[in-house]
C-alpha atoms as a PDB file:
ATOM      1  CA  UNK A   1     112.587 106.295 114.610  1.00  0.00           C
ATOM      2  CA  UNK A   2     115.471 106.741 116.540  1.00  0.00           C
ATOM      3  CA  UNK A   3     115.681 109.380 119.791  1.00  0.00           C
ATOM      4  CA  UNK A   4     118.769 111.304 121.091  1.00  0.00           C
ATOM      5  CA  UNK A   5     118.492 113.114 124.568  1.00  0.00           C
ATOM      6  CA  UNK A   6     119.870 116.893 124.561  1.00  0.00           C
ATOM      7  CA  UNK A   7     123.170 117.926 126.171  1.00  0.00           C
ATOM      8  CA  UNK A   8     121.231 121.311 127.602  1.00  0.00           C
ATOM      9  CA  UNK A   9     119.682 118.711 130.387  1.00  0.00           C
ATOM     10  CA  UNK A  10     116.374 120.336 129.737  1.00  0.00           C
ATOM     11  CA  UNK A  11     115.335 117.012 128.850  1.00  0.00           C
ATOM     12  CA  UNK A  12     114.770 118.152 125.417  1.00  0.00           C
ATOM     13  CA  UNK A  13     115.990 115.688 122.787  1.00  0.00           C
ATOM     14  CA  UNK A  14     115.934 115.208 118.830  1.00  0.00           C
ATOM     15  CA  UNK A  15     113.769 112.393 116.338  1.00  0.00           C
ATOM     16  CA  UNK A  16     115.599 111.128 113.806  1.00  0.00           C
ATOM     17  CA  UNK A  17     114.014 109.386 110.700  1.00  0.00           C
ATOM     18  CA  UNK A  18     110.739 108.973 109.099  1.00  0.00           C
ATOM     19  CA  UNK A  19     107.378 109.229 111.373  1.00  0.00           C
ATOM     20  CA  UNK A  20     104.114 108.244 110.553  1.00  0.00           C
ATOM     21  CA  UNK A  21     101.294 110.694 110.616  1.00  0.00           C
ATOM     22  CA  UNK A  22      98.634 108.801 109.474  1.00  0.00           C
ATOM     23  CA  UNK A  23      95.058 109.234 107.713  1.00  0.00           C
ATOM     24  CA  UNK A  24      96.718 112.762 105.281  1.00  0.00           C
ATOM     25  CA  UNK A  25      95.069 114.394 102.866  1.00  0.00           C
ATOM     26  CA  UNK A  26      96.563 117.384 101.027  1.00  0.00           C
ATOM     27  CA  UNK A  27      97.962 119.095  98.003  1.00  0.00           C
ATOM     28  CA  UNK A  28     101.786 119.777  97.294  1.00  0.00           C
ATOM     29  CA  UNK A  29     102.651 121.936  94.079  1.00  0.00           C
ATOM     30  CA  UNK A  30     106.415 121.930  93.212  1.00  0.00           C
ATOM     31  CA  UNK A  31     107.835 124.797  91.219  1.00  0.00           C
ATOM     32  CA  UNK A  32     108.559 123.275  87.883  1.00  0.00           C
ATOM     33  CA  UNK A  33     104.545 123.867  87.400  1.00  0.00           C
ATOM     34  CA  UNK A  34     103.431 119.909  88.952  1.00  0.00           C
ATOM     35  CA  UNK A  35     101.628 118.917  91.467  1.00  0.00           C
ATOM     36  CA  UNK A  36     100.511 115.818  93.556  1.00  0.00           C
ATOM     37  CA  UNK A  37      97.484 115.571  95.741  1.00  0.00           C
ATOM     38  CA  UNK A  38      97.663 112.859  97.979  1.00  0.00           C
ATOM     39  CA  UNK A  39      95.131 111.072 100.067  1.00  0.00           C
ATOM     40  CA  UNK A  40      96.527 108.139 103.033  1.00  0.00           C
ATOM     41  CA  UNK A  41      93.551 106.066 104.145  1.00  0.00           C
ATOM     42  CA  UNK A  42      93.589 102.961 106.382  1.00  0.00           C
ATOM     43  CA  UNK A  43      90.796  99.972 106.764  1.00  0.00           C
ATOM     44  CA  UNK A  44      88.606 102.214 109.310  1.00  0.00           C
ATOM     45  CA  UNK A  45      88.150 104.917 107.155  1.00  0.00           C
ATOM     46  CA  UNK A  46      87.776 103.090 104.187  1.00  0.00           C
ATOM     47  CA  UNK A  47      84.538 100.948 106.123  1.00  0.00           C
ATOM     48  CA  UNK A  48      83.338 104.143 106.237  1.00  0.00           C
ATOM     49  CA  UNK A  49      82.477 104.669 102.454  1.00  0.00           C
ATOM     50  CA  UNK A  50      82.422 108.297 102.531  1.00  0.00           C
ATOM     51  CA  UNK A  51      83.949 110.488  99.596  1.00  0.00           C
ATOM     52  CA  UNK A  52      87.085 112.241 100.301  1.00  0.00           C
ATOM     53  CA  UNK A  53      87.723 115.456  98.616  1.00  0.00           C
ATOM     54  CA  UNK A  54      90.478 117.715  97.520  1.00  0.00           C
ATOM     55  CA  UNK A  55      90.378 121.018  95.665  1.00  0.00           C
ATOM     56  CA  UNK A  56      92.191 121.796  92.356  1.00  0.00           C
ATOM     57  CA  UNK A  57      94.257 124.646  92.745  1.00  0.00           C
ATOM     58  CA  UNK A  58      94.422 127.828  90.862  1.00  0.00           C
ATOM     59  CA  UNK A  59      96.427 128.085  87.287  1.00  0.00           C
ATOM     60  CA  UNK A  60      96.401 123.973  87.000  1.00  0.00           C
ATOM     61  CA  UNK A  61      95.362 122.397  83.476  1.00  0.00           C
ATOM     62  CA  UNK A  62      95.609 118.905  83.012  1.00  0.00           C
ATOM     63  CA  UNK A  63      95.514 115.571  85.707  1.00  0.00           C
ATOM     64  CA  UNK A  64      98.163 113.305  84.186  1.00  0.00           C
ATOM     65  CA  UNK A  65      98.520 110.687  86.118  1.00  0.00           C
ATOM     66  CA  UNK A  66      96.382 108.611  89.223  1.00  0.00           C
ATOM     67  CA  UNK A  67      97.963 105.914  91.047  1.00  0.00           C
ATOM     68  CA  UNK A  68      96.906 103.752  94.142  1.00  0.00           C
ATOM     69  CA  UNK A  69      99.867 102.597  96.622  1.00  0.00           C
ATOM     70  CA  UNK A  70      98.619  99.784  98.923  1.00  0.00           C
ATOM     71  CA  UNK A  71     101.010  99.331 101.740  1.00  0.00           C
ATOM     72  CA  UNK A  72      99.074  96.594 103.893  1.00  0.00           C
ATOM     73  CA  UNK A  73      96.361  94.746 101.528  1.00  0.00           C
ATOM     74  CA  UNK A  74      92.678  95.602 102.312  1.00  0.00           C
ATOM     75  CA  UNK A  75      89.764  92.361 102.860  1.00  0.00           C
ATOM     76  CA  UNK A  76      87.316  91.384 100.536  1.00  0.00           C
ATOM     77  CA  UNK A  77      86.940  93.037  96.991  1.00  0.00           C
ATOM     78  CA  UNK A  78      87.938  96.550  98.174  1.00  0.00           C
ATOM     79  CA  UNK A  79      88.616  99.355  95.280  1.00  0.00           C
ATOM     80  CA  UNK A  80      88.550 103.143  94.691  1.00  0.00           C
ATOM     81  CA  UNK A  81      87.724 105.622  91.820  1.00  0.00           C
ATOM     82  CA  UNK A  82      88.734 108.811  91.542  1.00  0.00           C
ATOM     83  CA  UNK A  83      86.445 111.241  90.160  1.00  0.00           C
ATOM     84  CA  UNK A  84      86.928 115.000  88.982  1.00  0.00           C
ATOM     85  CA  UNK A  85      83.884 117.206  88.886  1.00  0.00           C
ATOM     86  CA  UNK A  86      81.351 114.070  89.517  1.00  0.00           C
ATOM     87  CA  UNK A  87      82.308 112.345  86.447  1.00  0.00           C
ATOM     88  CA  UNK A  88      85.056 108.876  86.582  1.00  0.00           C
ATOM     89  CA  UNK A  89      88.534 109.549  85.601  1.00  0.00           C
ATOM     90  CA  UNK A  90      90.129 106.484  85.418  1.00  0.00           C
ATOM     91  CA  UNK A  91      88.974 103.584  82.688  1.00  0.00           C
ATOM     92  CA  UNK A  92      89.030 101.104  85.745  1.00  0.00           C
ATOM     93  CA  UNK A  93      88.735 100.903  89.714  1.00  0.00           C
ATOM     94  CA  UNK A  94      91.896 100.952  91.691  1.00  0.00           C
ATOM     95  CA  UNK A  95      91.710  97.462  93.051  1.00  0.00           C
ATOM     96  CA  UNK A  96      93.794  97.587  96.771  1.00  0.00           C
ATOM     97  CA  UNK A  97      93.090  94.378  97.800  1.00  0.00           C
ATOM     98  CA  UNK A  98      97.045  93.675  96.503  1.00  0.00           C
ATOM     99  CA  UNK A  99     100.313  95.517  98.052  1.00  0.00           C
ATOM    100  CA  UNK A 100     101.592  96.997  95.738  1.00  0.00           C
ATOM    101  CA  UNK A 101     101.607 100.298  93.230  1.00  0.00           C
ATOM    102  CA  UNK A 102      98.961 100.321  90.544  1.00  0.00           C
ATOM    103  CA  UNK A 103     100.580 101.957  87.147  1.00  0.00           C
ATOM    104  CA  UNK A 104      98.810 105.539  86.672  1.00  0.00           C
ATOM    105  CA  UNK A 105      97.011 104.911  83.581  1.00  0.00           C
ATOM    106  CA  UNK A 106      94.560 107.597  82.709  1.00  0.00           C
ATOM    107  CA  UNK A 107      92.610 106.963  79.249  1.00  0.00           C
ATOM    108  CA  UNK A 108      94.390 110.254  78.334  1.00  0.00           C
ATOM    109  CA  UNK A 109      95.328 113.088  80.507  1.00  0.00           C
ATOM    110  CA  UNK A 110      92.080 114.962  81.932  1.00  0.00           C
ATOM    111  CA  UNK A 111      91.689 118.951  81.753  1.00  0.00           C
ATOM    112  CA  UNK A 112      90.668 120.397  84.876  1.00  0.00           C
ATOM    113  CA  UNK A 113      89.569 123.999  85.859  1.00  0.00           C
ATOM    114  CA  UNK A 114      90.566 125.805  89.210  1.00  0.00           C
ATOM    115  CA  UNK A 115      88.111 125.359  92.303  1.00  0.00           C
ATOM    116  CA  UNK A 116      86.327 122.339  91.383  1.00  0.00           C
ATOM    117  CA  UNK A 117      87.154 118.909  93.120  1.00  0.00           C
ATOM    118  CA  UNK A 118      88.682 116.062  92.797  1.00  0.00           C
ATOM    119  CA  UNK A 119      87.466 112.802  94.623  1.00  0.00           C
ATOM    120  CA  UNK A 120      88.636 109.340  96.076  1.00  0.00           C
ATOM    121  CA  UNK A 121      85.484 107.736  96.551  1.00  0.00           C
ATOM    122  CA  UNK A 122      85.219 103.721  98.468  1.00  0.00           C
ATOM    123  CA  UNK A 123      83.328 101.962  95.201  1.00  0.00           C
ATOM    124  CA  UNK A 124      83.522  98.513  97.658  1.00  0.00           C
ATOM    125  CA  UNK A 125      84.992  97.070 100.495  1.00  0.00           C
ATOM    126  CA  UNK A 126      84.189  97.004 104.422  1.00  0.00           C
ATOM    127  CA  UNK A 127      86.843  96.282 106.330  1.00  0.00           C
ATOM    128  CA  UNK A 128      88.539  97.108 109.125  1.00  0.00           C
ATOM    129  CA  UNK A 129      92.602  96.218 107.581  1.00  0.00           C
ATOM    130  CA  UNK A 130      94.599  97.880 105.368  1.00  0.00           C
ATOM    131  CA  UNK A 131      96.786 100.761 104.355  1.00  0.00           C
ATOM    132  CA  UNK A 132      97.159 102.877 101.337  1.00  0.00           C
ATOM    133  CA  UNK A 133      97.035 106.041  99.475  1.00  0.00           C
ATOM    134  CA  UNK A 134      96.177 107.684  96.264  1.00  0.00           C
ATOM    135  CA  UNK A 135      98.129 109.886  94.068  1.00  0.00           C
ATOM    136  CA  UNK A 136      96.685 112.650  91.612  1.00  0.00           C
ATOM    137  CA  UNK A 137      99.734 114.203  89.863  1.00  0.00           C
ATOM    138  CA  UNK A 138      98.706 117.596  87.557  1.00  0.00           C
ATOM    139  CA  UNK A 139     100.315 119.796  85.744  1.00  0.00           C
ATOM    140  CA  UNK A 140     100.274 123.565  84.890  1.00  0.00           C
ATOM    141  CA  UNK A 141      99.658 123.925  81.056  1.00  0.00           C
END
């Protein structure tokens, strides 16, 4: 990220370029009727093994598509599932011990209802390297 000092000589200045906030969690909803949520995790929250939750917002149908994005690979056999309601979602783990971007397959998309949750939970891995994220996309039907 680049940094430009101020003319004022307040010694205020400007960022330029991308900057990395680290460990998000949240839910975006565009206005064609789609949404993503989106969780960022790293090695030492994944050791951690605790579920990570995100609410379905209101006037949202269906869960079309959930994909893992592993930026720096994790140790060991390290994977996720992602469930809605309790219940698994996807017809396998997502495996991040691999950079890379799994492909989003869901069995067939999954109806959802308003309020309840949807989960990343840690199936396996401790380890203390890595970075990734998961991506829930849904749709308004």
């Amino acid at each position: 990220m680049s940094y430009e000092t101020g003319t004022s000589g307040l010694g205020v200045g400007k960022y330029y370029g991308e900057r990395a906030v680290g460990n998000v969690a949240g839910v975006t909803i565009a206005t064609s009727g789609e949404g993503r949520m989106v969780w960022e995790f790293d090695g030492k929250e994944f050791a951690q093994a605790e579920a990570k939750t995100l609410t379905i917002p209101a006037d949202y149908g269906l869960i079309t598509a959930v994909y893992g994005e592993v930026k720096e690979a994790f140790d060991g056999s390290a994977s996720v599932e992602i469930e809605y309601d309790g219940s698994a979602i996807l017809p396998a783990k997502i495996d991040v011990t691999s950079v890379g971007m799994s492909d989003g397959a869901l069995a067939a998309p999954v109806s959802i209802e308003a309020g309840k949750e949807v989960s990343m939970i840690v199936v396996a891995g401790s380890t203390s390297v890595g970075k990734g994220k998961v991506i829930v996309e849904f749709t308004r039907v």
